[in-house]
C-alpha atoms as a PDB file:
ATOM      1  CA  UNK A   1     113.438  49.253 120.635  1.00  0.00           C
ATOM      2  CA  UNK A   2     113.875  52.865 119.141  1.00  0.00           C
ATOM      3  CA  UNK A   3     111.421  55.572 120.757  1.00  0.00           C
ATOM      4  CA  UNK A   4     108.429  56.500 118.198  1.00  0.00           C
ATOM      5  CA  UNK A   5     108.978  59.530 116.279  1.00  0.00           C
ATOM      6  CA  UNK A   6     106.141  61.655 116.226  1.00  0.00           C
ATOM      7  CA  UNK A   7     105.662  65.044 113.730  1.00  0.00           C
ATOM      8  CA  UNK A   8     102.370  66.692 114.905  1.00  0.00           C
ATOM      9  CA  UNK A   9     100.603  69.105 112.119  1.00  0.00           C
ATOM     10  CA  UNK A  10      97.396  71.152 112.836  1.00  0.00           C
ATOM     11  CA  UNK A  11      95.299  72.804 110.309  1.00  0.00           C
ATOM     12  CA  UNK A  12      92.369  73.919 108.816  1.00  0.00           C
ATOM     13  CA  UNK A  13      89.425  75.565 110.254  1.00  0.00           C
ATOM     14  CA  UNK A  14      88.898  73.573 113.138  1.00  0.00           C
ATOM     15  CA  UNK A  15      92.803  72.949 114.043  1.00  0.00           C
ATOM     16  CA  UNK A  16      92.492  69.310 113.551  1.00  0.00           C
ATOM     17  CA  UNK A  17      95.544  67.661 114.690  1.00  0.00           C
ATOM     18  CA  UNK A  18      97.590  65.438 111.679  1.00  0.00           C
ATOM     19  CA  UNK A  19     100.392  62.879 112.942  1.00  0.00           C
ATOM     20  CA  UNK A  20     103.413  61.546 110.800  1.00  0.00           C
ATOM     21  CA  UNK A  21     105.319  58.324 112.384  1.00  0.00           C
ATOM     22  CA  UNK A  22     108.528  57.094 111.360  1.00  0.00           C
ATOM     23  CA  UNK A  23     108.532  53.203 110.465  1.00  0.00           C
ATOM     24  CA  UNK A  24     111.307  51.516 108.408  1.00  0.00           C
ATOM     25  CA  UNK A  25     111.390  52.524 104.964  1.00  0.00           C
ATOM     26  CA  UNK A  26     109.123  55.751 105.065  1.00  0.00           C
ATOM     27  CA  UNK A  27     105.999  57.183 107.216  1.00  0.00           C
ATOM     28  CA  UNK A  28     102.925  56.510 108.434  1.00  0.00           C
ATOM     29  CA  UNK A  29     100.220  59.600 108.653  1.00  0.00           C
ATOM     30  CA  UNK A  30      97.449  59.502 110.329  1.00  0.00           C
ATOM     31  CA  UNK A  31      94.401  61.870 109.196  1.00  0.00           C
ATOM     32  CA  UNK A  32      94.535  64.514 106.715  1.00  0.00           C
ATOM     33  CA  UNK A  33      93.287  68.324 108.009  1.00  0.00           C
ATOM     34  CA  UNK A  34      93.599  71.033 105.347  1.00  0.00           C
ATOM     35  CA  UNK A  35      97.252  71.820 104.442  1.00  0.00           C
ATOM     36  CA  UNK A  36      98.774  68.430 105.341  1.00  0.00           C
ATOM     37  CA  UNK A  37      99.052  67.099 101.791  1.00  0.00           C
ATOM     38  CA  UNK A  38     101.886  70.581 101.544  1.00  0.00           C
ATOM     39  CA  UNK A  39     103.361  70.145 105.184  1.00  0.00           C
ATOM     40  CA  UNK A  40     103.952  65.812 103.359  1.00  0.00           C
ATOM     41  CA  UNK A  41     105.088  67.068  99.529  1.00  0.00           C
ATOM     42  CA  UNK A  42     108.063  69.347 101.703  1.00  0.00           C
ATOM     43  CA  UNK A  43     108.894  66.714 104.595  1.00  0.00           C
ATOM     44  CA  UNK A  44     108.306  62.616 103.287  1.00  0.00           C
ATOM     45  CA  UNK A  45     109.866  61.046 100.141  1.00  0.00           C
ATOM     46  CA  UNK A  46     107.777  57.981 100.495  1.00  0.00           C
ATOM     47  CA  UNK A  47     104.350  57.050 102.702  1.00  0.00           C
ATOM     48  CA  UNK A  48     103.706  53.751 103.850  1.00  0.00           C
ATOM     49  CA  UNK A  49      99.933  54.456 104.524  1.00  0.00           C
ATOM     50  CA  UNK A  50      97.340  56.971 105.667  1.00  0.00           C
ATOM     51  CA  UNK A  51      94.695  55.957 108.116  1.00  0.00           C
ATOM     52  CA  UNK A  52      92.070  58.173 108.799  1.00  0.00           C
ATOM     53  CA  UNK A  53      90.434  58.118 112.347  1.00  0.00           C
ATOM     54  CA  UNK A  54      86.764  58.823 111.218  1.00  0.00           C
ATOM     55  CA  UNK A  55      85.313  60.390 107.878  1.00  0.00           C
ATOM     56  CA  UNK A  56      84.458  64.022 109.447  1.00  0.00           C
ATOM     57  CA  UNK A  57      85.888  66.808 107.043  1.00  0.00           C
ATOM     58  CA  UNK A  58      87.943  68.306 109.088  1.00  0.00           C
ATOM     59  CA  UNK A  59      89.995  65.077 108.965  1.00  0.00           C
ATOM     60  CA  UNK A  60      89.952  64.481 105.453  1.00  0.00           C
ATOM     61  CA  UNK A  61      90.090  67.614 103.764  1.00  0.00           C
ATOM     62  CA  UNK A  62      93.294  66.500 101.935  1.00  0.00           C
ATOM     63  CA  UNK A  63      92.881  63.077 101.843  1.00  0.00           C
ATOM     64  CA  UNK A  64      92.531  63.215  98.361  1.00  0.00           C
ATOM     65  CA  UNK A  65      95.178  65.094  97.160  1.00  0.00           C
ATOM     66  CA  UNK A  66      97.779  62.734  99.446  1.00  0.00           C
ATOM     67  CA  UNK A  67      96.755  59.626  97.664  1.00  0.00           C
ATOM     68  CA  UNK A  68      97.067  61.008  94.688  1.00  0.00           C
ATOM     69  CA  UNK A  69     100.391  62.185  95.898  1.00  0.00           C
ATOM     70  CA  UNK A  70     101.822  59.501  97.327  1.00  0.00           C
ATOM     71  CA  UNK A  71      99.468  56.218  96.092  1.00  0.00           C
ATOM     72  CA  UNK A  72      99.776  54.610  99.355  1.00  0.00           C
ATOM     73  CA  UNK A  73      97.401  52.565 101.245  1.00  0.00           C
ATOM     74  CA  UNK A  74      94.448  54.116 103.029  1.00  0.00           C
ATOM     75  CA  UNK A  75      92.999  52.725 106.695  1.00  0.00           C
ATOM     76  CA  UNK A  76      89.886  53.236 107.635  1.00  0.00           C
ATOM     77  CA  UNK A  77      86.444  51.720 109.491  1.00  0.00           C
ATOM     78  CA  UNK A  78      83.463  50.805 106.883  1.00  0.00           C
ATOM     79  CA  UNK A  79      80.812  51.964 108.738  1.00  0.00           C
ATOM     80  CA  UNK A  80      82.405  55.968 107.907  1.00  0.00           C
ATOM     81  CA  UNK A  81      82.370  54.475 104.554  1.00  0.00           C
ATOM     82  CA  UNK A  82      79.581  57.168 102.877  1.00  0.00           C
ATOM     83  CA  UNK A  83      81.201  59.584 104.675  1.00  0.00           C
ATOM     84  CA  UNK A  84      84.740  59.303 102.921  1.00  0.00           C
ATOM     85  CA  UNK A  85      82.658  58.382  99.513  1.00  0.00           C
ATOM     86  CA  UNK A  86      80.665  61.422  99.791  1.00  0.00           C
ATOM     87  CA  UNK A  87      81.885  64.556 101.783  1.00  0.00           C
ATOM     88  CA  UNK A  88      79.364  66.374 101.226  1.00  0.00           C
ATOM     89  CA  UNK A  89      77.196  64.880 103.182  1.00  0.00           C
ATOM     90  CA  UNK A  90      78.589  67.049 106.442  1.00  0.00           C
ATOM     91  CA  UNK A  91      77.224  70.745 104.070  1.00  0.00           C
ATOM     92  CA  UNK A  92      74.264  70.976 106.864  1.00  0.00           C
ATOM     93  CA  UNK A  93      77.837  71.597 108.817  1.00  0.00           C
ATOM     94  CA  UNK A  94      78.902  74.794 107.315  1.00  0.00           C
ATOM     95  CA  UNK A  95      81.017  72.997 104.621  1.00  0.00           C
ATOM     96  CA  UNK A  96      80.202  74.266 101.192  1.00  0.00           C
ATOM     97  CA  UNK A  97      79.092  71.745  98.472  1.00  0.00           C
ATOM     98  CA  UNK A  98      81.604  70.374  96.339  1.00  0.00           C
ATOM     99  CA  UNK A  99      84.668  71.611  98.529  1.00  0.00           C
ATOM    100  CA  UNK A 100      86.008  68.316  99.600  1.00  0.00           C
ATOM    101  CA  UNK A 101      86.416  65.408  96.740  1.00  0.00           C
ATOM    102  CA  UNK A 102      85.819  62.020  97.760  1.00  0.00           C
ATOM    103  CA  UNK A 103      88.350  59.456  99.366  1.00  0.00           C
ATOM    104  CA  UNK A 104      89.396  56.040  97.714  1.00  0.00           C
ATOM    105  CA  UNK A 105      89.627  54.223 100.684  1.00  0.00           C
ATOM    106  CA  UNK A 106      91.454  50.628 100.561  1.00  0.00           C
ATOM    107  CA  UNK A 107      91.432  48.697 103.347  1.00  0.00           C
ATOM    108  CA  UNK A 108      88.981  48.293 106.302  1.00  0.00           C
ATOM    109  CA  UNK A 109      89.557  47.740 109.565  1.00  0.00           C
ATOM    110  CA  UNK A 110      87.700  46.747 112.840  1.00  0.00           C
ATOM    111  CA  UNK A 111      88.453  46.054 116.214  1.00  0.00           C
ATOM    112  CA  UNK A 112      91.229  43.954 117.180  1.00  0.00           C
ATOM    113  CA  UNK A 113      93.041  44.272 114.214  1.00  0.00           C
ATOM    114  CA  UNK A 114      96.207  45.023 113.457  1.00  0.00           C
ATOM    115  CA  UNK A 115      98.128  47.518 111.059  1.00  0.00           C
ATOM    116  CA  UNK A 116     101.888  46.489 111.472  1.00  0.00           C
ATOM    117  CA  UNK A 117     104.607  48.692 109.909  1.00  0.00           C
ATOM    118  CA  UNK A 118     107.894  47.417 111.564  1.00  0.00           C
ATOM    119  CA  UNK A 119     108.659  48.042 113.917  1.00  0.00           C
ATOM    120  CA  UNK A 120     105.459  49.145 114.639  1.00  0.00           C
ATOM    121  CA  UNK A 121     102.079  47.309 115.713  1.00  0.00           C
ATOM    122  CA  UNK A 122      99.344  48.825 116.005  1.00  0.00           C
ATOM    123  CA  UNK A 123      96.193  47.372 117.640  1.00  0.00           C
ATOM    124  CA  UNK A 124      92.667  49.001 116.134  1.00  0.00           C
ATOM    125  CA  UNK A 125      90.162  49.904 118.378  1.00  0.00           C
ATOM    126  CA  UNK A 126      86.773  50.841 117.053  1.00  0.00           C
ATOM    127  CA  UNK A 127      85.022  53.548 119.503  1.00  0.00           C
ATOM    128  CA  UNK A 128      82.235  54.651 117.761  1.00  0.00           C
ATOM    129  CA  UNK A 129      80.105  57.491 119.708  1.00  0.00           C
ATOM    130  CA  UNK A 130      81.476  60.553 117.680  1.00  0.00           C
ATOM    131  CA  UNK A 131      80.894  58.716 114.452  1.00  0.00           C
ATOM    132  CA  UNK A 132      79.915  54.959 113.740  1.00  0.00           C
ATOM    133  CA  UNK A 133      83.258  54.630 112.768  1.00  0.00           C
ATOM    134  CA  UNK A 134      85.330  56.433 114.771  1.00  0.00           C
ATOM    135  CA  UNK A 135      89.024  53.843 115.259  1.00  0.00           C
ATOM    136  CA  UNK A 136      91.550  54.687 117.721  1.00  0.00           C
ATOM    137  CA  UNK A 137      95.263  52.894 117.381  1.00  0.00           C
ATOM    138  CA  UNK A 138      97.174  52.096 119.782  1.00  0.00           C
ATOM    139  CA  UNK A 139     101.135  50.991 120.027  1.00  0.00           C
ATOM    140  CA  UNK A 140     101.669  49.011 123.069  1.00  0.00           C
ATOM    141  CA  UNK A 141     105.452  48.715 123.065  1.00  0.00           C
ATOM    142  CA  UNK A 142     105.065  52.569 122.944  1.00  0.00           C
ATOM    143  CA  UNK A 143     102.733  53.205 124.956  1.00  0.00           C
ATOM    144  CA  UNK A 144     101.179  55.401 122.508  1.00  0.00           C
ATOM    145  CA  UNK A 145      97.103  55.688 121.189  1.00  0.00           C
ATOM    146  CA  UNK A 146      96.831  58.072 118.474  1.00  0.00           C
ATOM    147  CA  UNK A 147      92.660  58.579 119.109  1.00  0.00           C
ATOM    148  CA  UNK A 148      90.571  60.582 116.505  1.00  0.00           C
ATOM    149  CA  UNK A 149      88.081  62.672 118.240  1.00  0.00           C
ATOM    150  CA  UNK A 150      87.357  60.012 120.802  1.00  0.00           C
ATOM    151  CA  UNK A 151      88.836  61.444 123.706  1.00  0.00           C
ATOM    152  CA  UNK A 152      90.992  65.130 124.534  1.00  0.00           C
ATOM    153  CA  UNK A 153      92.616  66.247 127.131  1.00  0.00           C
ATOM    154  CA  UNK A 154      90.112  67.625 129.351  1.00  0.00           C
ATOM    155  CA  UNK A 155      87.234  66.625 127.017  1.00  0.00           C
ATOM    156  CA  UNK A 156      85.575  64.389 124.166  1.00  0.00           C
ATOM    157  CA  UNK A 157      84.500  64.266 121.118  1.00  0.00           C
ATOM    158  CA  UNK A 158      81.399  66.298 119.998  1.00  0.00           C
ATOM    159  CA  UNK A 159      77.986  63.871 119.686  1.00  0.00           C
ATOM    160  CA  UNK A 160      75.644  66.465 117.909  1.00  0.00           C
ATOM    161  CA  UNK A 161      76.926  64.559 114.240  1.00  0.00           C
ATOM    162  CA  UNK A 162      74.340  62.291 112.649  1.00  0.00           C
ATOM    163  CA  UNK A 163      75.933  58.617 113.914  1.00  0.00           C
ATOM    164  CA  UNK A 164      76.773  60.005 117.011  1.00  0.00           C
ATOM    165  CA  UNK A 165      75.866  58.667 120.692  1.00  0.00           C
ATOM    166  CA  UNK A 166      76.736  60.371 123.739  1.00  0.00           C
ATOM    167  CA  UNK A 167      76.287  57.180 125.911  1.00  0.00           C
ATOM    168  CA  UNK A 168      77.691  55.119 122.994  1.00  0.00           C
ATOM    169  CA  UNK A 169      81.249  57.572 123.123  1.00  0.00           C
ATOM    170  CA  UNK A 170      81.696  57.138 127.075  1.00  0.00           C
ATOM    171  CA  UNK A 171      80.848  53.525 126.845  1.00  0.00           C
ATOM    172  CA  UNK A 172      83.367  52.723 125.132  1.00  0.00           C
ATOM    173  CA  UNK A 173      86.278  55.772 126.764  1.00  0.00           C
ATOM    174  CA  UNK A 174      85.453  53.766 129.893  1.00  0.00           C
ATOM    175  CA  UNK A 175      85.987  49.837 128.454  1.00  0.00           C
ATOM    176  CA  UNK A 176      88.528  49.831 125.910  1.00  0.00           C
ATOM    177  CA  UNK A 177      90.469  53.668 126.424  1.00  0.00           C
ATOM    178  CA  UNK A 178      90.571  53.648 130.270  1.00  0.00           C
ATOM    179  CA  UNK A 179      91.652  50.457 130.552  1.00  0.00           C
ATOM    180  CA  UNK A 180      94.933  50.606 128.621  1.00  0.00           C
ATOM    181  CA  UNK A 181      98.212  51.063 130.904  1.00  0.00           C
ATOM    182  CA  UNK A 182      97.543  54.749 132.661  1.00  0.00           C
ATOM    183  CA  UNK A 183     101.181  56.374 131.515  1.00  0.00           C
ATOM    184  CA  UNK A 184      99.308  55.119 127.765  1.00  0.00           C
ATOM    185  CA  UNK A 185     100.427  58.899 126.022  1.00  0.00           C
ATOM    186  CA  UNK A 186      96.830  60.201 124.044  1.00  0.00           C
ATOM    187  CA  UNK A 187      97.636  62.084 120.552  1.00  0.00           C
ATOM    188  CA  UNK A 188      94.095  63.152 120.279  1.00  0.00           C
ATOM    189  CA  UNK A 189      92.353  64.555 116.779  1.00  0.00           C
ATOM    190  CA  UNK A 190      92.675  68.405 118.681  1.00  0.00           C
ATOM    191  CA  UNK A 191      94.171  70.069 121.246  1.00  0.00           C
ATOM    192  CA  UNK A 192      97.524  68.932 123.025  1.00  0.00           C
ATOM    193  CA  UNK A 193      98.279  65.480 123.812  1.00  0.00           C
ATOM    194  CA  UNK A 194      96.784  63.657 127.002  1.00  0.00           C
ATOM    195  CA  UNK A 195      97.376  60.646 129.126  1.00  0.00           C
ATOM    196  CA  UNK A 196      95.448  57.511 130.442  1.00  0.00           C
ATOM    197  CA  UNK A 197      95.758  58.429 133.745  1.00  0.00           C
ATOM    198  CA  UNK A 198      95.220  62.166 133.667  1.00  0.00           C
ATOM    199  CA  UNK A 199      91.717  62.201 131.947  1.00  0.00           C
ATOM    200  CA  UNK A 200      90.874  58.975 134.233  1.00  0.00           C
ATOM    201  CA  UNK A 201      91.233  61.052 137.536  1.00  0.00           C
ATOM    202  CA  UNK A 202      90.449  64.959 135.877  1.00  0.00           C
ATOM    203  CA  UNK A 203      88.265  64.474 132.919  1.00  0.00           C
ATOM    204  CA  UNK A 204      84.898  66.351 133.996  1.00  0.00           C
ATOM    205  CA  UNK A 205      82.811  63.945 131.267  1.00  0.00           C
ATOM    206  CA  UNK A 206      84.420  60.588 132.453  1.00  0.00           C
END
C-alpha cells in the first residue's frame, strides 16, 4: 500500500493544526481552523468528508463556509453536538457573539467505528476529557492517529472547558492512545507532530 499523504495547515488565533489526506477520488480534511476553507478553495477540486475532532472554535471556525463549499459529509461525536449547533456558546472564551455560524453536522460517530475512504480505514476513538466529545482516528496500516486536542507532543489538551475532566483526559491517553503500536505517528490539533512512544517515556502529564 501507498504511504498516506498528509498536507498540514495551521491557523487562526490559537494555531490550530488542519490536516488534508489523499484517498481515491479526492480528500479527506480533518478540522477546520480559520483560513482553511481558502488554503481548500486553492488546493482540492473535490472533498470526500470533513470530520471535526471536537466542537471547540478554534476547530471549526470555517466549518461552515467548507460545507457550503464543497457539500461533503461532516464526522463528528454527538455529545459536541450543541457545541457545533451553537458556537457561541464558547463567548465566556474570548470569542465574540455571532462570529462563528453554526455547523450542519451529518453523521455521528462513536467508538469503534469506522470511517473508510479507500484505501483508507480509519478506526474512531472517542477520548473525551478535553470535551465530551473529543474523537481521535486512527489508520492502522499507517500507523497514523490524527488526535484533536487529546494529546501533544510534550503535553495535553487543556481541561478548564465546561465538559472537560482532567482525570477523564489521562484515563483514556493511558487505555486506548498508549496502547496503540509505539512508532503510532500523533498529528495532534497543535503544535508539531508526536509519537506513541515518545510521549509514553517523556510526556511530564502521562
Amino acid at each position: 500500500m501507498a504511504e498516506m499523504e498528509i498536507q498540514t495547515y495551521t491557523g487562526g488565533v490559537a494555531s490550530t493544526n488542519a490536516y488534508l489526506v489523499k484517498a481515491n477520488g479526492g480528500h479527506l480534511a480533518i478540522d477546520a481552523p480559520e483560513g482553511f476553507w481558502g488554503y481548500l478553495k486553492s488546493n482540492v477540486e473535490t472533498l470526500l468528508g470533513l470530520v471535526l475532532t471536537h466542537g471547540h472554535y478554534d476547530h471549526i471556525w470555517d466549518a461552515s463556509k467548507i460545507i457550503h463549499q464543497f457539500g461533503c459529509p461532516v464526522y463528528y461525536h454527538k455529545a459536541d453536538l450543541v457545541m457545533f449547533k451553537n458556537p457561541d456558546i464558547m463567548s465566556g472564551f474570548g470569542l465574540p457573539p455571532g462570529l462563528i455560524n453554526p455547523v450542519d453536522v451529518t453523521h455521528a460517530l462513536g467508538h469503534d467505528d469506522s470511517l473508510s475512504l479507500s484505501p483508507w480505514n480509519f478506526k474512531v476513538i472517542h477520548a473525551p476529557g478535553h470535551s465530551p466529545g473529543s474523537i481521535c482516528f486512527y489508520e492502522a496500516s499507517q500507523h497514523i492517529l490524527f488526535g484533536g486536542d487529546v494529546l501533544f507532543a510534550g503535553s495535553i489538551g487543556r481541561t478548564d472547558f465546561p465538559g472537560c475532566s482532567h482525570d477523564e483526559l489521562i484515563g483514556h491517553i493511558k487505555n486506548k492512545i498508549l496502547t496503540l503500536p509505539a512508532k503510532t505517528v500523533v498529528y495532534p490539533g497543535h503544535g508539531p507532530s508526536t509519537s506513541v512512544e515518545v510521549e509514553k517515556n517523556t510526556n511530564p502529564f502521562l
